[in-house]
PDBML (XML) file of the C-alpha atoms, coordinates in Angstrom:
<?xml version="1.0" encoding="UTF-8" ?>
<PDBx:datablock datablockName="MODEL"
   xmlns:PDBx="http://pdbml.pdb.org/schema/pdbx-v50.xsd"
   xmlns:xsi="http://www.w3.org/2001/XMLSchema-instance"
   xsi:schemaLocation="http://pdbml.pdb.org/schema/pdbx-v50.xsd pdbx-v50.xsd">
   <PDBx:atom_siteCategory>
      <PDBx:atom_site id="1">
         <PDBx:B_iso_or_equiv>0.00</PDBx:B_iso_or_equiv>
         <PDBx:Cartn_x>89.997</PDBx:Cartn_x>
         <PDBx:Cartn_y>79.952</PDBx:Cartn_y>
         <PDBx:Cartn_z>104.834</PDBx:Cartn_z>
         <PDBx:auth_asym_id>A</PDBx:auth_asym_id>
         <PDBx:auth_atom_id>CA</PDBx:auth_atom_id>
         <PDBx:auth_comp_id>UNK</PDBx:auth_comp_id>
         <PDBx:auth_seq_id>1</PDBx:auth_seq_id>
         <PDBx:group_PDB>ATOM</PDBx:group_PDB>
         <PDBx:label_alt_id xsi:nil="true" />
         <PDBx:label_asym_id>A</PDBx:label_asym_id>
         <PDBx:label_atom_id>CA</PDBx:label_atom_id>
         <PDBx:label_comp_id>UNK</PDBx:label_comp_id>
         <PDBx:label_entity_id>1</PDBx:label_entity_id>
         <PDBx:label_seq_id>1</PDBx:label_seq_id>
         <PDBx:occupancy>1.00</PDBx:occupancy>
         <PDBx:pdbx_PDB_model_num>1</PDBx:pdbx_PDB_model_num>
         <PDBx:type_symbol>C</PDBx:type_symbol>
      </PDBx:atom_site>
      <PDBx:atom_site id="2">
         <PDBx:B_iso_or_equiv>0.00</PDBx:B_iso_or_equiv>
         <PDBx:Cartn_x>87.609</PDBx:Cartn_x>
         <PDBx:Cartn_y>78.093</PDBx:Cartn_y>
         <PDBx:Cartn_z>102.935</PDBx:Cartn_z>
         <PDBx:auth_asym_id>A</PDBx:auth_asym_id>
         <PDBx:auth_atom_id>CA</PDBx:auth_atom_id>
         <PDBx:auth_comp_id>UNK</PDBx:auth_comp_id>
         <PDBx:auth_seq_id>2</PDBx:auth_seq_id>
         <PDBx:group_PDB>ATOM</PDBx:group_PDB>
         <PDBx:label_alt_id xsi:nil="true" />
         <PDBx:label_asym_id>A</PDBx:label_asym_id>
         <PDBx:label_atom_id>CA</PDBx:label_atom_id>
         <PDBx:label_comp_id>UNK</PDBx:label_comp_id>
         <PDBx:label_entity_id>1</PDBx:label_entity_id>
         <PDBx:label_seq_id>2</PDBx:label_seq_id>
         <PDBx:occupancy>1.00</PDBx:occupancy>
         <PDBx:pdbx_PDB_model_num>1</PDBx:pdbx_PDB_model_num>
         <PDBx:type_symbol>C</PDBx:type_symbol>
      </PDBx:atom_site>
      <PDBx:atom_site id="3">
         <PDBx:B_iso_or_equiv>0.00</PDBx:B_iso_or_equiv>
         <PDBx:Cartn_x>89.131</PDBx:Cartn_x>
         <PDBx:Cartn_y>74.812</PDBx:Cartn_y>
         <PDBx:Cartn_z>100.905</PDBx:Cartn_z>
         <PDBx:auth_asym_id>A</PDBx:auth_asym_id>
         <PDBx:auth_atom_id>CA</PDBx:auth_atom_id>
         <PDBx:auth_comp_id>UNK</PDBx:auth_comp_id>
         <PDBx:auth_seq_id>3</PDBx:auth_seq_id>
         <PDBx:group_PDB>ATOM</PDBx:group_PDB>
         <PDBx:label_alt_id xsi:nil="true" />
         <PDBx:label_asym_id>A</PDBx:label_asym_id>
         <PDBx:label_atom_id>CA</PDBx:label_atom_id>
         <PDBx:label_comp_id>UNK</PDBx:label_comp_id>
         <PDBx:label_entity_id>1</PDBx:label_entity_id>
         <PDBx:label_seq_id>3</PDBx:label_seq_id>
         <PDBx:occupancy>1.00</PDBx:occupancy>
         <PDBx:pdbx_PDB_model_num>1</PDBx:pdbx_PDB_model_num>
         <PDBx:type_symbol>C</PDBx:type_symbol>
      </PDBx:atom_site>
      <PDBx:atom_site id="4">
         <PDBx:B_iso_or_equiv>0.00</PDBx:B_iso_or_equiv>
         <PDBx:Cartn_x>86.733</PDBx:Cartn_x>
         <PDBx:Cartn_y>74.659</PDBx:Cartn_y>
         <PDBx:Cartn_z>98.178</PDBx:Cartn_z>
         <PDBx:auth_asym_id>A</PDBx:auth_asym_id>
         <PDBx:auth_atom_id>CA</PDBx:auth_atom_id>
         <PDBx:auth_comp_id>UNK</PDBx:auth_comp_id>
         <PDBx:auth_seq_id>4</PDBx:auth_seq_id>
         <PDBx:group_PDB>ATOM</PDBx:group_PDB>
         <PDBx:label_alt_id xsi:nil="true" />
         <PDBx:label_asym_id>A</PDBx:label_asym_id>
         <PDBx:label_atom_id>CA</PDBx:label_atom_id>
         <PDBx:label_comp_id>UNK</PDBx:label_comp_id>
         <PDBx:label_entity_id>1</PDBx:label_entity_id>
         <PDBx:label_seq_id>4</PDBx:label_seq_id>
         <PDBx:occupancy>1.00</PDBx:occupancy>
         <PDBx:pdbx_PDB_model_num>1</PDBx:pdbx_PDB_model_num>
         <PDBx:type_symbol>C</PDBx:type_symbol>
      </PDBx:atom_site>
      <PDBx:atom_site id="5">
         <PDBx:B_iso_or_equiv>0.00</PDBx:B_iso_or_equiv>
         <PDBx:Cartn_x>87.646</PDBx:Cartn_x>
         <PDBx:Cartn_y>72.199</PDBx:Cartn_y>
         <PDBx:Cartn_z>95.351</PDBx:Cartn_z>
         <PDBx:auth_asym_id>A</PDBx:auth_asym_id>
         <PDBx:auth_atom_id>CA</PDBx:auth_atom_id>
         <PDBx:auth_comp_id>UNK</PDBx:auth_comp_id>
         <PDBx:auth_seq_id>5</PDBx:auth_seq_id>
         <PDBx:group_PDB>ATOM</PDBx:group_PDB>
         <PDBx:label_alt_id xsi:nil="true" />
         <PDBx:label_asym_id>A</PDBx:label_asym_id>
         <PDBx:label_atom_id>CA</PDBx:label_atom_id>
         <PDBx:label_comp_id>UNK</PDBx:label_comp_id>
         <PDBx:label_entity_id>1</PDBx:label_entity_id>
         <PDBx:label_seq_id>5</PDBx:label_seq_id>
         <PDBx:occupancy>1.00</PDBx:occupancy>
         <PDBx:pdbx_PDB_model_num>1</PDBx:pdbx_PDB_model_num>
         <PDBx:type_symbol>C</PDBx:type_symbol>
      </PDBx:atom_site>
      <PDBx:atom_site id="6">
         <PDBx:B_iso_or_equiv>0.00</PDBx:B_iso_or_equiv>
         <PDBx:Cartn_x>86.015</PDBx:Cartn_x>
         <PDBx:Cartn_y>73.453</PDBx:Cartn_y>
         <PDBx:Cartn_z>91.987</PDBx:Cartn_z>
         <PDBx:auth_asym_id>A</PDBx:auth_asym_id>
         <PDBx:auth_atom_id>CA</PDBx:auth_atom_id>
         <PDBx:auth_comp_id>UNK</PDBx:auth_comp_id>
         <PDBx:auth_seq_id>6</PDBx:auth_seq_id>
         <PDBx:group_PDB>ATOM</PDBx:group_PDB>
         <PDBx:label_alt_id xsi:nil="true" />
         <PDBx:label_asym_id>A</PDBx:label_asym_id>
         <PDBx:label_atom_id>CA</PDBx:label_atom_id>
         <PDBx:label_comp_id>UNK</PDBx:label_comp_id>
         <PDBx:label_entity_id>1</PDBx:label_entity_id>
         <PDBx:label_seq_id>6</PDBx:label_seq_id>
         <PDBx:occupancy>1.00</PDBx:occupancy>
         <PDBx:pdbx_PDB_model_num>1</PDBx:pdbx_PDB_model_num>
         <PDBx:type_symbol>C</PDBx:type_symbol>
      </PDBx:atom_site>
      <PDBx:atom_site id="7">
         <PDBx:B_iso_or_equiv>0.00</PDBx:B_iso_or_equiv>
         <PDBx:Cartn_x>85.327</PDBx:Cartn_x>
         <PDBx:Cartn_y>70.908</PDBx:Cartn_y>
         <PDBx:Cartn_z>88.877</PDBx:Cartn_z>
         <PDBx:auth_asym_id>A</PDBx:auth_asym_id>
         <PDBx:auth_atom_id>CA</PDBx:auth_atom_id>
         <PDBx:auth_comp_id>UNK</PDBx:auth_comp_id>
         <PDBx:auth_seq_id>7</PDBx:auth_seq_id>
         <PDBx:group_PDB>ATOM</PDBx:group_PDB>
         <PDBx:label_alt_id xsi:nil="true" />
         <PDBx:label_asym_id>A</PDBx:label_asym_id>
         <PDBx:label_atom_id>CA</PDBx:label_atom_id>
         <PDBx:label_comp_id>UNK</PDBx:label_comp_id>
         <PDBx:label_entity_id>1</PDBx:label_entity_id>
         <PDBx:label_seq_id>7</PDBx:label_seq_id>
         <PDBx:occupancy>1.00</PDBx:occupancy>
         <PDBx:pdbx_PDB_model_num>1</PDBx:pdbx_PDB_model_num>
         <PDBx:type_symbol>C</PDBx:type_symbol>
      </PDBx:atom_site>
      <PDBx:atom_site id="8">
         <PDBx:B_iso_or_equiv>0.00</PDBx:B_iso_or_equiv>
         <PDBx:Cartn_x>85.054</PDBx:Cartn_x>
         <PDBx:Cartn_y>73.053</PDBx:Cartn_y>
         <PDBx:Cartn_z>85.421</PDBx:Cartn_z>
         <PDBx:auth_asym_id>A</PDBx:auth_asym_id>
         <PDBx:auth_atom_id>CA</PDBx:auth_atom_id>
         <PDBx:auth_comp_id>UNK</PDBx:auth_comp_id>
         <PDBx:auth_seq_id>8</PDBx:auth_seq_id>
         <PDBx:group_PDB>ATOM</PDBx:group_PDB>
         <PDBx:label_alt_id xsi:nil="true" />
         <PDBx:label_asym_id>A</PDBx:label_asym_id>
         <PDBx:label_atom_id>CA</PDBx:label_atom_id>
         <PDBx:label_comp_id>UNK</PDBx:label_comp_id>
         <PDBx:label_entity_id>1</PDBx:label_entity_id>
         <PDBx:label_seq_id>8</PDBx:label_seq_id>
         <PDBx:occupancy>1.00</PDBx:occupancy>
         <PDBx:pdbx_PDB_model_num>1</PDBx:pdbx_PDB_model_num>
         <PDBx:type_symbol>C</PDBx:type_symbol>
      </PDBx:atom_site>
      <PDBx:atom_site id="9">
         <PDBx:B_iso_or_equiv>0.00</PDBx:B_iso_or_equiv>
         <PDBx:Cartn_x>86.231</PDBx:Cartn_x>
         <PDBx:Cartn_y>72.622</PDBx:Cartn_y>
         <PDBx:Cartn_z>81.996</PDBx:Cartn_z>
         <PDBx:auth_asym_id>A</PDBx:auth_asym_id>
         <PDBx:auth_atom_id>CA</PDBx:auth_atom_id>
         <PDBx:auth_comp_id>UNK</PDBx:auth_comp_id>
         <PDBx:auth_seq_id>9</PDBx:auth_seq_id>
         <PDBx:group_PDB>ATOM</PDBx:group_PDB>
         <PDBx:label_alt_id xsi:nil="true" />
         <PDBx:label_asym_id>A</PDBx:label_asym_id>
         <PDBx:label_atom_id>CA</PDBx:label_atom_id>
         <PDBx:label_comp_id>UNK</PDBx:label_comp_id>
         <PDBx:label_entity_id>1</PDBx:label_entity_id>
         <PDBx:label_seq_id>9</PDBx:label_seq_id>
         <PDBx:occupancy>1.00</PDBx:occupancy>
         <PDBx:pdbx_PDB_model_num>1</PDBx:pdbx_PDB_model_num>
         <PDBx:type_symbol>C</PDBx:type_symbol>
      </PDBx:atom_site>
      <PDBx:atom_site id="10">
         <PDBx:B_iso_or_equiv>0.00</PDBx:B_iso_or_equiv>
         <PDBx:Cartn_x>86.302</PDBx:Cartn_x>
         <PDBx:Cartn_y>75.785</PDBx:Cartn_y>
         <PDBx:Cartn_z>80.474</PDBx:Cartn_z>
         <PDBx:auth_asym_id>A</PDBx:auth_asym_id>
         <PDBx:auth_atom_id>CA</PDBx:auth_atom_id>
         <PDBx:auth_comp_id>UNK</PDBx:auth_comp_id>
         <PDBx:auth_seq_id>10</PDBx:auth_seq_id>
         <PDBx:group_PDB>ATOM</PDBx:group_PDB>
         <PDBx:label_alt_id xsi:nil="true" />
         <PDBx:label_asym_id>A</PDBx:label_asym_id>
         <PDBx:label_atom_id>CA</PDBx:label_atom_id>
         <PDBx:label_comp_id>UNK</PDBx:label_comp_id>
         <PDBx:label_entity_id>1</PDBx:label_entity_id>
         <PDBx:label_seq_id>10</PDBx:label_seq_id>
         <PDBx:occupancy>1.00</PDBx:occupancy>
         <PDBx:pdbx_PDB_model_num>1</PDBx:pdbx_PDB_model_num>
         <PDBx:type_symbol>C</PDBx:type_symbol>
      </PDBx:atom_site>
      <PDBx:atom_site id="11">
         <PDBx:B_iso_or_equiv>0.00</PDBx:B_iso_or_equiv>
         <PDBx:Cartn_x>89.273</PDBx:Cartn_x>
         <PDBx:Cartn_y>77.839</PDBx:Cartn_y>
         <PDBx:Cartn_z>81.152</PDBx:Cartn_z>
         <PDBx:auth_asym_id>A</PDBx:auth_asym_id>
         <PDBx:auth_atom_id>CA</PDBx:auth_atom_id>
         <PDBx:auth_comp_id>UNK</PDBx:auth_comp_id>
         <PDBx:auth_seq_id>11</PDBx:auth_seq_id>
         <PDBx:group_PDB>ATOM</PDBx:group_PDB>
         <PDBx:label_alt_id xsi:nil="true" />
         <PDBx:label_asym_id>A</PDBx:label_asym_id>
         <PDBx:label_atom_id>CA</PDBx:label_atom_id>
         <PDBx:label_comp_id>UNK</PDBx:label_comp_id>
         <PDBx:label_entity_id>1</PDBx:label_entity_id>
         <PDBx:label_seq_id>11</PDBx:label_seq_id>
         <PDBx:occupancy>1.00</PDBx:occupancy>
         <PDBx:pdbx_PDB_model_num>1</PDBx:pdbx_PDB_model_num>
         <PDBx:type_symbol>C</PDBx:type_symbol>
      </PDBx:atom_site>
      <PDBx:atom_site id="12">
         <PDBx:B_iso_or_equiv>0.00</PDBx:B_iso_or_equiv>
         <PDBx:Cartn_x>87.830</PDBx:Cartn_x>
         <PDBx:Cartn_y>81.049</PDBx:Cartn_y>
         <PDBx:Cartn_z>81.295</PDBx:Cartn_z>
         <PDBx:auth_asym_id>A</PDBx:auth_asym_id>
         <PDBx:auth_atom_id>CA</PDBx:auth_atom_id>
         <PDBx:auth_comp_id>UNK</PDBx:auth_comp_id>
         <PDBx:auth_seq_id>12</PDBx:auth_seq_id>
         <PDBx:group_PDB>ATOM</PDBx:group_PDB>
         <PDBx:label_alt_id xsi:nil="true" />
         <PDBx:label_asym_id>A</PDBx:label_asym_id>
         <PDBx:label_atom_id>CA</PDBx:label_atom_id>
         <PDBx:label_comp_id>UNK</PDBx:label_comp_id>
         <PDBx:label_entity_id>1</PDBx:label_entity_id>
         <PDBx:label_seq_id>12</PDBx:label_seq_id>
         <PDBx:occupancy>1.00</PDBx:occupancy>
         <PDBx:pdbx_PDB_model_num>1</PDBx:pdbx_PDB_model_num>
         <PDBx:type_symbol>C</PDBx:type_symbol>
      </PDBx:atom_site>
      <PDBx:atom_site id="13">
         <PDBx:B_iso_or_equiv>0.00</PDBx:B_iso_or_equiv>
         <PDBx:Cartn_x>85.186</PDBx:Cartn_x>
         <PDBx:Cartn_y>79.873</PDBx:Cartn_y>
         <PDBx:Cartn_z>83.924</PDBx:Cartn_z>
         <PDBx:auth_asym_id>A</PDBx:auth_asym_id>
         <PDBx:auth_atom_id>CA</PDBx:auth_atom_id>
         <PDBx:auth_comp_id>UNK</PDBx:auth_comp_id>
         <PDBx:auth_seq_id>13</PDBx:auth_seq_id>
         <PDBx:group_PDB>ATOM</PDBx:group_PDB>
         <PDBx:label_alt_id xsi:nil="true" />
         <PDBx:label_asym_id>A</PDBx:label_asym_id>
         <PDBx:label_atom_id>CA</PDBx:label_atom_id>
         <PDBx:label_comp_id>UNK</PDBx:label_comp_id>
         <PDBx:label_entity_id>1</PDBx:label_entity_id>
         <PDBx:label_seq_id>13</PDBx:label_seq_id>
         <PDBx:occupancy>1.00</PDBx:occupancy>
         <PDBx:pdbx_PDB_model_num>1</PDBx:pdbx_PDB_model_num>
         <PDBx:type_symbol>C</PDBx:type_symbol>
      </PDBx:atom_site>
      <PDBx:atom_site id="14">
         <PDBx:B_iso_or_equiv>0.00</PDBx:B_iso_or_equiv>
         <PDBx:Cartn_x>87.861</PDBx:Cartn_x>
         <PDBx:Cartn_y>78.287</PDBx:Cartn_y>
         <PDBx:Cartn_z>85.981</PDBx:Cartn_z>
         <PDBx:auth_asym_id>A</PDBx:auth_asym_id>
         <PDBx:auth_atom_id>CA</PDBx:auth_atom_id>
         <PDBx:auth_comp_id>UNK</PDBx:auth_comp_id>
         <PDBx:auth_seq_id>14</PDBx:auth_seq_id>
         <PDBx:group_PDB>ATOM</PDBx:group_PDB>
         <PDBx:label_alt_id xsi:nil="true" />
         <PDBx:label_asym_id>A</PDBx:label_asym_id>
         <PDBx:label_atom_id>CA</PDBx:label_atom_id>
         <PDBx:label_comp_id>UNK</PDBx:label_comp_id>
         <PDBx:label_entity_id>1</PDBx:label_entity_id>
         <PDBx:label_seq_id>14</PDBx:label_seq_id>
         <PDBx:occupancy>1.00</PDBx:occupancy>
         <PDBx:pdbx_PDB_model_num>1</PDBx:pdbx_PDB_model_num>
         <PDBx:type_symbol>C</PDBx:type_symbol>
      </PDBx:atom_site>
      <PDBx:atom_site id="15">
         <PDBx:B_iso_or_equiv>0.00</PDBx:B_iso_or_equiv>
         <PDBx:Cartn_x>89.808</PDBx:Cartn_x>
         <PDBx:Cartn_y>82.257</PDBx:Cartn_y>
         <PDBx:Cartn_z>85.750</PDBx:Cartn_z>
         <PDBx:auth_asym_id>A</PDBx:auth_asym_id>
         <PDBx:auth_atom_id>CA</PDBx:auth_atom_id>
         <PDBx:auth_comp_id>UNK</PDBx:auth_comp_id>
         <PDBx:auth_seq_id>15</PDBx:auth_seq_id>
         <PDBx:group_PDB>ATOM</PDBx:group_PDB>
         <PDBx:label_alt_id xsi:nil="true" />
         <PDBx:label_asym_id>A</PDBx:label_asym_id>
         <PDBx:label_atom_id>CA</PDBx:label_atom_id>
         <PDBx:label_comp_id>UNK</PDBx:label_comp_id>
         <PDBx:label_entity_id>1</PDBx:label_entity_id>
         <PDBx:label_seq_id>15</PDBx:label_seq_id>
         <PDBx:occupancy>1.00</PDBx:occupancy>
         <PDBx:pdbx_PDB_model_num>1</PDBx:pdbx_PDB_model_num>
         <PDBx:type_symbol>C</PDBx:type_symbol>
      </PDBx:atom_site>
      <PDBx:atom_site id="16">
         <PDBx:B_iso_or_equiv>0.00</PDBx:B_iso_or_equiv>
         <PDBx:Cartn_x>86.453</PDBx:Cartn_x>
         <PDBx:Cartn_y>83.652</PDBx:Cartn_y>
         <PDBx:Cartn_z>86.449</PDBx:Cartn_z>
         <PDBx:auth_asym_id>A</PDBx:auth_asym_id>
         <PDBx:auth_atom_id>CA</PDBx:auth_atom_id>
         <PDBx:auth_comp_id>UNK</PDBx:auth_comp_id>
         <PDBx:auth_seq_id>16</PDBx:auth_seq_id>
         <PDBx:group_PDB>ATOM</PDBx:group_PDB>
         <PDBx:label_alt_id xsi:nil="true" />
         <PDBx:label_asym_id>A</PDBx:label_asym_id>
         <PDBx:label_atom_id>CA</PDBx:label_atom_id>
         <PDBx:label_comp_id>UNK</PDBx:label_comp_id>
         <PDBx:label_entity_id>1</PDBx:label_entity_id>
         <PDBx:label_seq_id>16</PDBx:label_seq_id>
         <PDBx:occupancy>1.00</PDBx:occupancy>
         <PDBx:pdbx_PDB_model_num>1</PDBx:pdbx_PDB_model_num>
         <PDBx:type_symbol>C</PDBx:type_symbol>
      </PDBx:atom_site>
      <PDBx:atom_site id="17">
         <PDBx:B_iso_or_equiv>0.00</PDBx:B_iso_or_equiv>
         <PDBx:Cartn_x>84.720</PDBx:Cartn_x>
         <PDBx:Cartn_y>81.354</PDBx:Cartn_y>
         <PDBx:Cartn_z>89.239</PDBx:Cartn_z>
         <PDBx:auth_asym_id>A</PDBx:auth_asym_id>
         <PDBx:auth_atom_id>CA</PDBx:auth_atom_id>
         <PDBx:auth_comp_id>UNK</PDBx:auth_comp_id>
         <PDBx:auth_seq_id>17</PDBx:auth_seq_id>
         <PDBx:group_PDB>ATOM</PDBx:group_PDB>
         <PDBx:label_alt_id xsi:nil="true" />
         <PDBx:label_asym_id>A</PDBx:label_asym_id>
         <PDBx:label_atom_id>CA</PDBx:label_atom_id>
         <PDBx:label_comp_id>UNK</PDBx:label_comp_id>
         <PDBx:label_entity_id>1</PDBx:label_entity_id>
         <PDBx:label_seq_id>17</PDBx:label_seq_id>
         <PDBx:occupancy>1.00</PDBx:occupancy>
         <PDBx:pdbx_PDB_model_num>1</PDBx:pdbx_PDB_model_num>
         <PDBx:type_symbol>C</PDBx:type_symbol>
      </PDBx:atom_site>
      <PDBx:atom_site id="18">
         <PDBx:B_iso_or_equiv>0.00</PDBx:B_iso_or_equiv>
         <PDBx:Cartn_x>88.643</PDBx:Cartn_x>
         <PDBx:Cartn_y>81.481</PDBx:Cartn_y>
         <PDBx:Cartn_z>91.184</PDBx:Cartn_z>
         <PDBx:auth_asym_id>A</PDBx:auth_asym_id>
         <PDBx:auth_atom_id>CA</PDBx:auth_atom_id>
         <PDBx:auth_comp_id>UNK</PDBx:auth_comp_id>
         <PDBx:auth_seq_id>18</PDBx:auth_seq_id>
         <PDBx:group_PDB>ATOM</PDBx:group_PDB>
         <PDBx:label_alt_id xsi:nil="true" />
         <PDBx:label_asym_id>A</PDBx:label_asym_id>
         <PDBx:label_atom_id>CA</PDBx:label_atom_id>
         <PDBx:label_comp_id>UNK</PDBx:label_comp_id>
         <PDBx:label_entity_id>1</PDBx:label_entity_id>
         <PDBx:label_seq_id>18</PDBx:label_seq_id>
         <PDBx:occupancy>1.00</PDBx:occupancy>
         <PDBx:pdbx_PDB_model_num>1</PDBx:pdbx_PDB_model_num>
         <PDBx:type_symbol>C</PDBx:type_symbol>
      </PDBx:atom_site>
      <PDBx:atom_site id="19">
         <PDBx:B_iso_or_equiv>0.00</PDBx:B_iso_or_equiv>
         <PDBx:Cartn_x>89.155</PDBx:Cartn_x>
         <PDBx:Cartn_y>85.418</PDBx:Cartn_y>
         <PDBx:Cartn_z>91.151</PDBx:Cartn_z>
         <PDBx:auth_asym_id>A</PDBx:auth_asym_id>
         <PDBx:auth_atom_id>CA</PDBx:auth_atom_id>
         <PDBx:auth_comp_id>UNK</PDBx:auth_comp_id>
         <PDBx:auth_seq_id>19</PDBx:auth_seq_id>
         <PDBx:group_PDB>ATOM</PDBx:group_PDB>
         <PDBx:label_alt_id xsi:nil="true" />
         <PDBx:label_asym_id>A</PDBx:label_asym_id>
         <PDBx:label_atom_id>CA</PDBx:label_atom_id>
         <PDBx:label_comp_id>UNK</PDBx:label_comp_id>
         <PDBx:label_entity_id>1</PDBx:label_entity_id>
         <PDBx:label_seq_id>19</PDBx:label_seq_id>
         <PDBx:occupancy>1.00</PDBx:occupancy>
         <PDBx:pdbx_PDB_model_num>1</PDBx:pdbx_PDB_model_num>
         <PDBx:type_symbol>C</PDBx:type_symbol>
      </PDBx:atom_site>
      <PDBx:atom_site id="20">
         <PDBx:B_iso_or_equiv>0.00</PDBx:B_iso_or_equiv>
         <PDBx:Cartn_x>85.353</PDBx:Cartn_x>
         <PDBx:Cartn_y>85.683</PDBx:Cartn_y>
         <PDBx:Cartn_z>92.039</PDBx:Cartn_z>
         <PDBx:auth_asym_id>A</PDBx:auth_asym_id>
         <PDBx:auth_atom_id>CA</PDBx:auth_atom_id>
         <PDBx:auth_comp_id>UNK</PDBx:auth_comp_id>
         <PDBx:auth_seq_id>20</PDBx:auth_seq_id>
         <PDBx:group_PDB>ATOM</PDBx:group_PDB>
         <PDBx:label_alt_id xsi:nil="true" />
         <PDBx:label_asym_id>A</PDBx:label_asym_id>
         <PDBx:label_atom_id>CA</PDBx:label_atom_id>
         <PDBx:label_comp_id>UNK</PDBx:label_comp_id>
         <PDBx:label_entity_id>1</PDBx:label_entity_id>
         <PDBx:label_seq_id>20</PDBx:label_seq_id>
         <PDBx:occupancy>1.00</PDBx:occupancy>
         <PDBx:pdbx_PDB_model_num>1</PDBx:pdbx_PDB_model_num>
         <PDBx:type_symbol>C</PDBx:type_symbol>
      </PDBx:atom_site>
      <PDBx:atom_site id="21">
         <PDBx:B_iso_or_equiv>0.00</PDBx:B_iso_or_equiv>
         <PDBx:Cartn_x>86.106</PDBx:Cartn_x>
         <PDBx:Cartn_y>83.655</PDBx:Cartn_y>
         <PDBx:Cartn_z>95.215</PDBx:Cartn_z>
         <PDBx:auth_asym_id>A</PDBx:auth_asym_id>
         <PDBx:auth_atom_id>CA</PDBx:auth_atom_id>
         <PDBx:auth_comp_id>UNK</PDBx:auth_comp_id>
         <PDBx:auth_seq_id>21</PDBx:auth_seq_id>
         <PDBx:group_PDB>ATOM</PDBx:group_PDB>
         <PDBx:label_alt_id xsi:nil="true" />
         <PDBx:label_asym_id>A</PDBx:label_asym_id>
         <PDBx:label_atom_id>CA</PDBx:label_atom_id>
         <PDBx:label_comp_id>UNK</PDBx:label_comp_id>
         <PDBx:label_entity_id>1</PDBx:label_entity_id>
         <PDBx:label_seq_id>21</PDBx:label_seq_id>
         <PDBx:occupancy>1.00</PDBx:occupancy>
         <PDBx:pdbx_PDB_model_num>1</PDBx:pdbx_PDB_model_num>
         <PDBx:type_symbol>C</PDBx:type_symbol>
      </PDBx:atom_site>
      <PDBx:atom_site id="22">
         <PDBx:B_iso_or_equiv>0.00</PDBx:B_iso_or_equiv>
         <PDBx:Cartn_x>89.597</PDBx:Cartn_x>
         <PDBx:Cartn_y>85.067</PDBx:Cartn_y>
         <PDBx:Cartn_z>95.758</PDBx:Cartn_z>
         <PDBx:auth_asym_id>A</PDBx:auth_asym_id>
         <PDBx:auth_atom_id>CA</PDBx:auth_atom_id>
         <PDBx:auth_comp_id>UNK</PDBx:auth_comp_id>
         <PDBx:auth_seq_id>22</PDBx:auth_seq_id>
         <PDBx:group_PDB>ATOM</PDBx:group_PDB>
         <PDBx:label_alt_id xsi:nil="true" />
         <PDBx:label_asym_id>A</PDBx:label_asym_id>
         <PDBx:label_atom_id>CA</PDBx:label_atom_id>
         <PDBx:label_comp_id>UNK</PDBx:label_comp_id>
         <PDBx:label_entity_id>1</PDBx:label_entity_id>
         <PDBx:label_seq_id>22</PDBx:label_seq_id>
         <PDBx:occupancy>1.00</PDBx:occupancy>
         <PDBx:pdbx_PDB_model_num>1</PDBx:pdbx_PDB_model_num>
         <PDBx:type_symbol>C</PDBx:type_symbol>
      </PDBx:atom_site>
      <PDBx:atom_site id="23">
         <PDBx:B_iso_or_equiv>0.00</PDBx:B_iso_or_equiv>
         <PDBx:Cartn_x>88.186</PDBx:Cartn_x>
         <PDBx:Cartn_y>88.858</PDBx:Cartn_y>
         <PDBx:Cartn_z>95.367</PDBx:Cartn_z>
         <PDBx:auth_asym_id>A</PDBx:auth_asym_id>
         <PDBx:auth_atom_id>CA</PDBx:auth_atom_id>
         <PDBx:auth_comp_id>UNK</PDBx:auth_comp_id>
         <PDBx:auth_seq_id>23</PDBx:auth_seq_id>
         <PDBx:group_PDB>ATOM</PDBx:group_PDB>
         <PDBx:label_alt_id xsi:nil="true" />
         <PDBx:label_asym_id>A</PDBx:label_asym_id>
         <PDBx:label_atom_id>CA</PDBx:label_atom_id>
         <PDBx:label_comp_id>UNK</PDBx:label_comp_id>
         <PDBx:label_entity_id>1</PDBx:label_entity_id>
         <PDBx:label_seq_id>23</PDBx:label_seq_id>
         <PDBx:occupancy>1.00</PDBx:occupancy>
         <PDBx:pdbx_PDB_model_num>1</PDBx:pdbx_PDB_model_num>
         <PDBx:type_symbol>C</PDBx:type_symbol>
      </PDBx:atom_site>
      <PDBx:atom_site id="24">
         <PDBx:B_iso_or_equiv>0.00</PDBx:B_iso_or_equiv>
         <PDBx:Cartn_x>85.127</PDBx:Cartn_x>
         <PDBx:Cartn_y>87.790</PDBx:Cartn_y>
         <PDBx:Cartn_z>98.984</PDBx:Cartn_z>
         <PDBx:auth_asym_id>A</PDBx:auth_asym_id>
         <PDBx:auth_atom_id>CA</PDBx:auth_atom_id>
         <PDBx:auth_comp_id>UNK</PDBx:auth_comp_id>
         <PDBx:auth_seq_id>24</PDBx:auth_seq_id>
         <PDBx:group_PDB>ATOM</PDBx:group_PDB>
         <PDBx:label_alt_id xsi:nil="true" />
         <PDBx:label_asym_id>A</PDBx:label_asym_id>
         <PDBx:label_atom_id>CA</PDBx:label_atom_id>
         <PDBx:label_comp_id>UNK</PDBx:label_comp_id>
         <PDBx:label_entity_id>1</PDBx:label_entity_id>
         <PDBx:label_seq_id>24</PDBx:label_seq_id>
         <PDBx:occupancy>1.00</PDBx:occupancy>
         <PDBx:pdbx_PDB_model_num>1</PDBx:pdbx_PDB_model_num>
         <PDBx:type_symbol>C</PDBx:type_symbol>
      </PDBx:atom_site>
      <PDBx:atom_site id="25">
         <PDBx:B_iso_or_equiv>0.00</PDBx:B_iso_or_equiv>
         <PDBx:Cartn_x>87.012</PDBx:Cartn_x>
         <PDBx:Cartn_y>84.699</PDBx:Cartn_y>
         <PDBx:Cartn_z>100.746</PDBx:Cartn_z>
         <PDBx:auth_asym_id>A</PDBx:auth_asym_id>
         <PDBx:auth_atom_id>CA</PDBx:auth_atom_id>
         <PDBx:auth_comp_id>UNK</PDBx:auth_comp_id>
         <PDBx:auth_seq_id>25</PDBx:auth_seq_id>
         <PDBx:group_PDB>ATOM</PDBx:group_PDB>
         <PDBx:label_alt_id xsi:nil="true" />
         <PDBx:label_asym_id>A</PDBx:label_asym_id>
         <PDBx:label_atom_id>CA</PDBx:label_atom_id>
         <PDBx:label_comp_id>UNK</PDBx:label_comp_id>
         <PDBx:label_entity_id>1</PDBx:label_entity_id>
         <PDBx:label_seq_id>25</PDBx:label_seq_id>
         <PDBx:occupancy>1.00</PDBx:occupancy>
         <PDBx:pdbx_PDB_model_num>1</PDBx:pdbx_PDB_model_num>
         <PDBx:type_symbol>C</PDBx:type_symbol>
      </PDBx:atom_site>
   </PDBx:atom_siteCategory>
</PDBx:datablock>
C-alpha cells in the first residue's frame, strides 16, 4: 500500500515503470 507519485514524460515509461510496480507492490 505504497502511495508513490511518479514524474515521467514518456508514455511508454509511465506504462512500463506503473505495471513494474503494480506486478511487486
Amino acid at each position: 500500500d505504497i502511495n508513490i507519485l511518479i514524474a515521467e514524460d514518456n508514455e511508454y515509461k509511465q506504462l512500463l515503470i506503473a505495471d513494474t510496480l503494480k506486478k511487486f507492490i
